[in-house]
Protein backbone atom coordinates (compact mmCIF):
# COMPACT_ATOMS: atom_id res chain seq x y z
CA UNK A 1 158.26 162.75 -103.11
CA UNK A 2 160.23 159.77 -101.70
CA UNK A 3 161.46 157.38 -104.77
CA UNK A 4 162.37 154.37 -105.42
CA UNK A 5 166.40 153.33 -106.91
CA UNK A 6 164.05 151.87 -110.00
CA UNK A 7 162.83 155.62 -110.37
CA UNK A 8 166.95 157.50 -110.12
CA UNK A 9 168.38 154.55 -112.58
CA UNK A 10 165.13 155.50 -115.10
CA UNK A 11 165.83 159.55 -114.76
CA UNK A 12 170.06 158.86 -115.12
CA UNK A 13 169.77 156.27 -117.61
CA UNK A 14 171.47 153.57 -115.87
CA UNK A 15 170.63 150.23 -114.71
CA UNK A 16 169.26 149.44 -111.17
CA UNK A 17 172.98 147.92 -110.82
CA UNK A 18 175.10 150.86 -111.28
CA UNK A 19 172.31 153.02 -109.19
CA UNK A 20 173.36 150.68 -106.65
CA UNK A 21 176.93 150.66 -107.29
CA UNK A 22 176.67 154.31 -106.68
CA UNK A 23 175.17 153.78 -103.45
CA UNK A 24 177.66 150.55 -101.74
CA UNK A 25 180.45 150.62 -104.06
CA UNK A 26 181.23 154.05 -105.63
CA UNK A 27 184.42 153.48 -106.51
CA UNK A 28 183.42 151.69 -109.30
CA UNK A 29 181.10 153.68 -110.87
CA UNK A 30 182.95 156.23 -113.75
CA UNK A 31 183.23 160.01 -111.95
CA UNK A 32 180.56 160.77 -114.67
CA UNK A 33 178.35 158.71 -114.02
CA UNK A 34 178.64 158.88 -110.29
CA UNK A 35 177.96 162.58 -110.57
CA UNK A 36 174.96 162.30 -112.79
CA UNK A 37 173.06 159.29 -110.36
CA UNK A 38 173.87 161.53 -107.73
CA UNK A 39 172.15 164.53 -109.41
CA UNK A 40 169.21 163.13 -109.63
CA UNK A 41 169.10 161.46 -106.55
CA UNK A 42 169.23 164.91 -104.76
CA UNK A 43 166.47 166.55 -107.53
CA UNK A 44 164.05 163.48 -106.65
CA UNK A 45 164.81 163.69 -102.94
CA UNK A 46 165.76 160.33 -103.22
CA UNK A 47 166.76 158.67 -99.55
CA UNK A 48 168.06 155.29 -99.14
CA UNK A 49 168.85 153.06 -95.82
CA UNK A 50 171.60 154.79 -93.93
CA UNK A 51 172.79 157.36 -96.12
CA UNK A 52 173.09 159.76 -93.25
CA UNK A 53 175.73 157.76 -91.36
CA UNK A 54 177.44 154.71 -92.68
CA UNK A 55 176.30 152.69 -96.10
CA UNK A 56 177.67 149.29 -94.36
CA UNK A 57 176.03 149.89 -90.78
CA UNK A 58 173.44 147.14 -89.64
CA UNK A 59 170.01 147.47 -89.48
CA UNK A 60 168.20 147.99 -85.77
CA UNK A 61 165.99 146.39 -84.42
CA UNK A 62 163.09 149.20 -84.22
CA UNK A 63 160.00 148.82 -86.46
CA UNK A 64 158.76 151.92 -87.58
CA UNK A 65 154.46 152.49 -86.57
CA UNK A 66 153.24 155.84 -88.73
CA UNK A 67 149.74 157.04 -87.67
CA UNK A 68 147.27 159.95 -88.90
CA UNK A 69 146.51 160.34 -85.44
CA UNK A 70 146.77 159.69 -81.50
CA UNK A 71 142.68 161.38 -80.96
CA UNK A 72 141.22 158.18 -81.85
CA UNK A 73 140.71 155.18 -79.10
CA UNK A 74 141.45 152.82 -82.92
CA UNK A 75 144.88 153.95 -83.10
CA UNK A 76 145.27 152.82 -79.88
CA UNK A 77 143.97 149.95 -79.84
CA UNK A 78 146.24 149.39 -83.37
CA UNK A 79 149.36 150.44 -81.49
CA UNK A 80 148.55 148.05 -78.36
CA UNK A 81 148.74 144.97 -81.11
CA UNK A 82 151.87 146.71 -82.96
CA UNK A 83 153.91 147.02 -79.69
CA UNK A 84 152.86 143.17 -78.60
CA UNK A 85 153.81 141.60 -81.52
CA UNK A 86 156.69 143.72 -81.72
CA UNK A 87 158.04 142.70 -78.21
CA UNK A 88 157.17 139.55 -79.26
CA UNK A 89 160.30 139.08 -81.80
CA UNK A 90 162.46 141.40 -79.72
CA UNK A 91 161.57 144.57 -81.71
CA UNK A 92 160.66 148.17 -80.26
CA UNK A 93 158.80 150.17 -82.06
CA UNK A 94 159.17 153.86 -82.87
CA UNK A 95 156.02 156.10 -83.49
CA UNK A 96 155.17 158.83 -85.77
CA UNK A 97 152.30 160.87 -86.17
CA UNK A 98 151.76 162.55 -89.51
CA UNK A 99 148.38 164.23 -88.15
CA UNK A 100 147.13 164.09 -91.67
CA UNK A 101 149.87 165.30 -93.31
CA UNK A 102 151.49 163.93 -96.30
CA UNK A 103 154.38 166.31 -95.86
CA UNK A 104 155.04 164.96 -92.33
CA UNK A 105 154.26 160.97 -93.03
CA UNK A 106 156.90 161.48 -96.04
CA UNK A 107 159.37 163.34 -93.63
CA UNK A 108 158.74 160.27 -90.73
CA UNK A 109 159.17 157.54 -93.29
CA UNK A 110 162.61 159.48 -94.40
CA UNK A 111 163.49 158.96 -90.66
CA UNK A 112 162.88 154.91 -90.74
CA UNK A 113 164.76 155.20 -93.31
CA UNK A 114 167.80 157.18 -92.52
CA UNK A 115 167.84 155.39 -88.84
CA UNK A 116 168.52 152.49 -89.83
CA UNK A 117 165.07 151.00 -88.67
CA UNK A 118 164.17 147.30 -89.95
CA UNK A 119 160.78 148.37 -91.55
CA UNK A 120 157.29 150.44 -90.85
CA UNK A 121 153.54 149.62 -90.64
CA UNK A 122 152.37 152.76 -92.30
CA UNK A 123 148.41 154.10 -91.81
CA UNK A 124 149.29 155.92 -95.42
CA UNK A 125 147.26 159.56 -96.11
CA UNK A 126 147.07 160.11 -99.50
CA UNK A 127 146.54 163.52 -101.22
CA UNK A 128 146.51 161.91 -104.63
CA UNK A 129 147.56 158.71 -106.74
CA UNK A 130 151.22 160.17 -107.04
CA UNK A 131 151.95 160.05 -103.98
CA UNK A 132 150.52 156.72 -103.53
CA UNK A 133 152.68 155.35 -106.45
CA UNK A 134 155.83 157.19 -104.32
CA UNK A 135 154.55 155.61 -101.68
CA UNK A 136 154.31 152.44 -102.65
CA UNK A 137 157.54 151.95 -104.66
CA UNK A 138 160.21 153.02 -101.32
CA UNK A 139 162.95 150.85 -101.28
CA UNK A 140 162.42 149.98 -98.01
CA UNK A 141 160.02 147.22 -96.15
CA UNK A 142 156.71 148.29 -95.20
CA UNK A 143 153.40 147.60 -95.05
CA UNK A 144 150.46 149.99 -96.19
CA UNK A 145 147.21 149.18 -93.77
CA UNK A 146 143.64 150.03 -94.87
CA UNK A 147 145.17 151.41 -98.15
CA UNK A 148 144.33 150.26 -102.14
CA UNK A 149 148.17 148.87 -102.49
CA UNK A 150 148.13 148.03 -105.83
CA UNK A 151 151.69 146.10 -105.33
CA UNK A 152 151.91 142.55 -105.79
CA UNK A 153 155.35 142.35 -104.03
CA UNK A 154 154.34 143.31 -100.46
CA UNK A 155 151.85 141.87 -97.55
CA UNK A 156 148.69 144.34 -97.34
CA UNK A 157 146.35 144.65 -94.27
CA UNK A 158 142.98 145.86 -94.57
CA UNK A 159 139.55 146.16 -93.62
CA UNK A 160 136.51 145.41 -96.24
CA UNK A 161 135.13 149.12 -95.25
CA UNK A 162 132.78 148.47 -99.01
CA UNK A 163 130.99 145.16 -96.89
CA UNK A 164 130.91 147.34 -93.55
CA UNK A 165 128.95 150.18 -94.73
CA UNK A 166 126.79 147.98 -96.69
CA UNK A 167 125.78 146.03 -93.39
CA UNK A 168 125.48 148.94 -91.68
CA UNK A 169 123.13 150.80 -94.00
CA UNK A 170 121.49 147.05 -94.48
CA UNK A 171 120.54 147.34 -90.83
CA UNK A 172 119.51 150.71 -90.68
CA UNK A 173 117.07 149.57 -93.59
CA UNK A 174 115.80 146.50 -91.99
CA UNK A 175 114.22 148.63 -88.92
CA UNK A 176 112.58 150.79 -91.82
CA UNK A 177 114.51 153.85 -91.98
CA UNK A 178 114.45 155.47 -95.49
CA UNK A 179 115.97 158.44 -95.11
CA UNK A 180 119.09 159.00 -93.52
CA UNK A 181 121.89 161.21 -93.08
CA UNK A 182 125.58 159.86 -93.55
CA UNK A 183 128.24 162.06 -92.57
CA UNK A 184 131.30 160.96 -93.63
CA UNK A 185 134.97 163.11 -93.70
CA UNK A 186 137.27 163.77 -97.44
CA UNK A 187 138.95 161.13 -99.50
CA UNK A 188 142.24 161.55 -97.43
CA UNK A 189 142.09 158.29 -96.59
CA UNK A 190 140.86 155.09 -98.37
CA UNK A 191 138.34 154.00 -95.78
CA UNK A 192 136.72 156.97 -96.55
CA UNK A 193 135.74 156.28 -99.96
CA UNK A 194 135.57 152.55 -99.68
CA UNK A 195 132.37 153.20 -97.20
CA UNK A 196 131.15 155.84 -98.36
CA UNK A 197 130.92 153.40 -102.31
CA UNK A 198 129.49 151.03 -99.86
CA UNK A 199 126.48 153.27 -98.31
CA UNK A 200 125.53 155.02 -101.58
CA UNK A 201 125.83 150.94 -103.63
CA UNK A 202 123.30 149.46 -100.66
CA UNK A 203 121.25 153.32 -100.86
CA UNK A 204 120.86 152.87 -104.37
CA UNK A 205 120.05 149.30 -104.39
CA UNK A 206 117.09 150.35 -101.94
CA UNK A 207 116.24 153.96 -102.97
CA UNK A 208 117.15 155.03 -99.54
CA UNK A 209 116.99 158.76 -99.51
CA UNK A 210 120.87 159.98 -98.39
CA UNK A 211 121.76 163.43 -97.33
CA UNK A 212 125.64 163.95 -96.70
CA UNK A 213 127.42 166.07 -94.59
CA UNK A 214 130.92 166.45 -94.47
CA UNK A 215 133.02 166.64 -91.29
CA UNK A 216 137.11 167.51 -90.29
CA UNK A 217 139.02 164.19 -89.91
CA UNK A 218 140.60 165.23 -86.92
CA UNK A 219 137.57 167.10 -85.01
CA UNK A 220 135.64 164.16 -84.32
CA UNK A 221 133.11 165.18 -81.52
CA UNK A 222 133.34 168.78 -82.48
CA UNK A 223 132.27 168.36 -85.88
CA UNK A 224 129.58 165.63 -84.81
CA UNK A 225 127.86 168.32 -82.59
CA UNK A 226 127.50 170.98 -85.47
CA UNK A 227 126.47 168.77 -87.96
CA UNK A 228 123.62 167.52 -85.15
CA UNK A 229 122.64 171.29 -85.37
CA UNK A 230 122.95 170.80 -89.20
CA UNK A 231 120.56 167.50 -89.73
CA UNK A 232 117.68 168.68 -87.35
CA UNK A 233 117.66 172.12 -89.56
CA UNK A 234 116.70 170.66 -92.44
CA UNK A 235 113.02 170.59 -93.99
CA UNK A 236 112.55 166.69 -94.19
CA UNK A 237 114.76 165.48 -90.76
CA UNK A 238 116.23 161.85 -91.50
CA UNK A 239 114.99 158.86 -88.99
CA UNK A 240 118.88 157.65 -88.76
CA UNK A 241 122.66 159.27 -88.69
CA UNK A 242 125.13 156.88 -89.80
CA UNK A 243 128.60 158.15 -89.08
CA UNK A 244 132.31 157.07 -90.81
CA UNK A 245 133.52 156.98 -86.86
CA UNK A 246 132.61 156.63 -83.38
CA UNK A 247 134.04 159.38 -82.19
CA UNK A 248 131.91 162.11 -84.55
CA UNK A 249 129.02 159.90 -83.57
CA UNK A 250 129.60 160.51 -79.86
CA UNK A 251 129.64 163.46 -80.62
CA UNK A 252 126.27 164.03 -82.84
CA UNK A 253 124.98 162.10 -79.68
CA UNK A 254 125.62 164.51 -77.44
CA UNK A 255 124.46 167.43 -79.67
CA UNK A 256 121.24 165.56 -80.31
CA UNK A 257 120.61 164.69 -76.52
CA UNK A 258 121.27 168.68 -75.77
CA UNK A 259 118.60 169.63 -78.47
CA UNK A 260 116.08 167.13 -76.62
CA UNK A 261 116.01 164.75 -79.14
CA UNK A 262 115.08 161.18 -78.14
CA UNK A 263 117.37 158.07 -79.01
CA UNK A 264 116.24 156.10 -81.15
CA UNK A 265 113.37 156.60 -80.59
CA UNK A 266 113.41 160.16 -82.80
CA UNK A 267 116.70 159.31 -84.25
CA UNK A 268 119.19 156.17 -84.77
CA UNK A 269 122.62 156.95 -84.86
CA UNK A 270 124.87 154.51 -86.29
CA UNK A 271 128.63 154.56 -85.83
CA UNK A 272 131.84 152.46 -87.20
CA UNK A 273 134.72 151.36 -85.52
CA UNK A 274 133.67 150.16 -82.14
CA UNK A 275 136.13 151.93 -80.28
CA UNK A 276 136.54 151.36 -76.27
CA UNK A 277 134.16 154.66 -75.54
CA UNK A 278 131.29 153.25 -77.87
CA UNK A 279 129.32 150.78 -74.92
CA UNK A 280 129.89 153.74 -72.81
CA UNK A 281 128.47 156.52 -74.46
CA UNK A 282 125.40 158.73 -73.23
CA UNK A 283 123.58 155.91 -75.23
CA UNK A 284 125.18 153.12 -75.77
CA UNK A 285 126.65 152.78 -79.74
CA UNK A 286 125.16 150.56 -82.52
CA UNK A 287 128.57 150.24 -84.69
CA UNK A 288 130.15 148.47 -86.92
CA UNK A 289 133.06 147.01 -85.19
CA UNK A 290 136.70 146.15 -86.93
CA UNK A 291 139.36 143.87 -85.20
CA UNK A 292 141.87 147.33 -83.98
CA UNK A 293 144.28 144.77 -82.02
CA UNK A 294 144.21 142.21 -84.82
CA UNK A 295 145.31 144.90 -87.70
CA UNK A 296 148.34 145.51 -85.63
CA UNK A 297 149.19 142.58 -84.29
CA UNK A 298 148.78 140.66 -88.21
CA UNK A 299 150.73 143.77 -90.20
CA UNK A 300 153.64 143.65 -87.87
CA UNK A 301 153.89 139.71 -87.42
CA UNK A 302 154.42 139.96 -91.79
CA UNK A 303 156.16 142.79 -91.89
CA UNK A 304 158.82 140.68 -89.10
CA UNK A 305 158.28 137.44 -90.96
CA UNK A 306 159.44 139.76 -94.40
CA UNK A 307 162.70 140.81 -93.60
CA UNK A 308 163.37 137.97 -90.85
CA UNK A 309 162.55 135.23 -93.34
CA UNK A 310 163.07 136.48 -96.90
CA UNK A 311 163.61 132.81 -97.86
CA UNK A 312 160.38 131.13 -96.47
CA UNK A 313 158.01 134.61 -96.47
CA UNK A 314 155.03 134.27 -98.67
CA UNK A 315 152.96 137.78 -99.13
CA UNK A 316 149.39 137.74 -97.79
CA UNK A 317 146.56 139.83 -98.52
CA UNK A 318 144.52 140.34 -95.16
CA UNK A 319 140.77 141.34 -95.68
CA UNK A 320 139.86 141.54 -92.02
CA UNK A 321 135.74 141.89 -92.14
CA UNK A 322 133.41 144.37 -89.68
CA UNK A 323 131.02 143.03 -87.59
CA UNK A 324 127.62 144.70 -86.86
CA UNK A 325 127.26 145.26 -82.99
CA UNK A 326 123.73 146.21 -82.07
CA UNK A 327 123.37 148.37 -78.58
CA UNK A 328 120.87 151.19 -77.59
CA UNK A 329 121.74 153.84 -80.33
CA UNK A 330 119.56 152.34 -82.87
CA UNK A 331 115.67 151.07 -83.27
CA UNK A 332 112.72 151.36 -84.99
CA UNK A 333 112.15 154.08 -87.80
CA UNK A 334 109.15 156.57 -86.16
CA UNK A 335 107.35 155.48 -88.97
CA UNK A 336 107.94 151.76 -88.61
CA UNK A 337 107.29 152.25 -84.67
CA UNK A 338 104.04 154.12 -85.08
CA UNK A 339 102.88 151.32 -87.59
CA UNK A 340 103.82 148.68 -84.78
CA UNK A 341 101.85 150.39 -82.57
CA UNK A 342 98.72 151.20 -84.47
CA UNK A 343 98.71 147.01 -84.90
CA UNK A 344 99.19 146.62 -81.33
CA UNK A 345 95.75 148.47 -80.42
């Protein structure tokens, strides 16, 4: 766990001042009590701004940008608006990916750190809420995007993922489908839950029949394609697929298409995210779109404006909100259609 100089002056008993009077200005600090902050600093794997080199060197210029992944076109298009606004202010930016790994996000943020770097916009994984507190309470600028910060002290970025699913599922129910499968991946990340409370609160609302499947994070069009095989095994086959991502709805797409399976005509699929491949997919993607470019571009203009203008900054709270984008993937429930036509005659 990476903690904060609060958490070493609570374990040794000492005020934030002498923790920090350990750090710049040991010699006055009692050998005691220098050995005993020190102690605990190296049991709590506690890492502070330069420690590896020199306590009085200067901070670079380099932003720090940790991601869960590279696979998905959204990181991307995140980077893209990191690295602009970055160049921007005269900033380069230095890029970790912690594939999903707490162990490796913790070990990249330990590099900001150590390097010197002026601060990180941080895509946080989080394997529980300790780790989010440790997280959250680094002694070192960052901002946490698409993460429940519960800080007051710091700018956050997100996206309202609860609203998103809701329209999502509230479209899916306005062409008539009542029964639909949503396959969504674990709790790693916030997003995850925060749609998956918004498609079960609109479901419920509705009494739209939901089946969930489960997929891998990081096997997108893999996991799409066997949990395609999945849906059209089961006794009562759902009208529409809404999917956490683009990507693992590409991919139930494909699977689907393979199997014979008309779209939408048989089946909707809905997706979320509207990454670049989305309008060009074997049927073009019904998704809920979020602003990629914008969540970049906004978390590293406050993170800059934070430790350029610690005067004048004012913390924000950014709710960026989805937008529904209607294409091909998505029409009439069977039901709904067969109904129209029946009228039609």
């Amino acid at each position: 766990m990476i903690s904060s100089i609060r958490e070493v002056a609570r374990r040794a008993s000492v005020s934030i001042g002498t923790v920090s009077n350990v750090l710049n200005r040991p010699e006055l600090v009692s050998p005691e009590t220098l050995r005993r902050v020190r102690k605990v600093m190296k049991e709590i794997n506690f890492v502070h701004k330069g420690m590896n080199v020199s306590l009085k060197r200067e901070t670079s210029r380099t932003i720090g940008l940790i991601l869960p992944s590279i696979a998905n076109p959204f990181y991307s298009e995140v980077t893209r608006g990191v690295e602009d606004a970055a160049g921007k202010y005269k900033y380069d930016v230095f890029m970790g990916i912690s594939e999903e790994d707490c162990e490796k996000q913790k070990k990249f943020m330990v590099r900001c750190i150590e390097q010197g770097f002026s601060g990180a916009v941080v895509f946080p994984v989080y394997p529980n809420a300790d780790f989010r507190k440790s997280m959250e309470e680094i002694d070192f600028p960052s901002i946490l995007v698409d993460s429940e910060n519960t800080r007051i002290d710091t700018c956050h970025i997100a996206v309202d993922n609860v609203q998103g699913a809701r329209i999502g599922m509230q479209h899916l129910l306005d062409l008539g489908h009542r029964v639909v499968a949503w396959v969504r991946a674990a709790d790693t990340f916030p997003s995850n839950r925060e749609r998956d409370l918004g498609v079960r609160d609109l479901a419920k609302s509705h009494e739209i029949d939901v089946a969930t499947f489960y997929v891998n994070e990081s096997m997108h069009r893999i996991q799409g394609a066997k949990v395609a095989r999945e849906i059209m095994a089961m006794e009562r086959v759902p009208t529409a697929i809404f999917c956490h991502n683009d990507l693992t709805a590409i991919g139930v797409m494909q699977e689907l298409l393979a199997l014979g399976v008309k779209i939408p005509e048989e089946i909707s699929v809905l997706g979320f995210d509207d990454i670049i491949f989305a309008r060009s997919a074997p049927v073009p993607l019904t998704t809920m779109s979020q602003p990629a470019y914008e969540i970049g571009y906004s978390a590293t203009e406050l993170l800059i404006s934070e430790f350029d203008q610690p005067n004048s900054h004012i913390h924000k709270k950014v709710l960026f909100q989805p937008q529904l984008v209607v294409r091909a993937s998505t029409g009439l429930s069977p039901r709904e259609s067969d109904t129209s036509a029946k009228r039609s005659a």
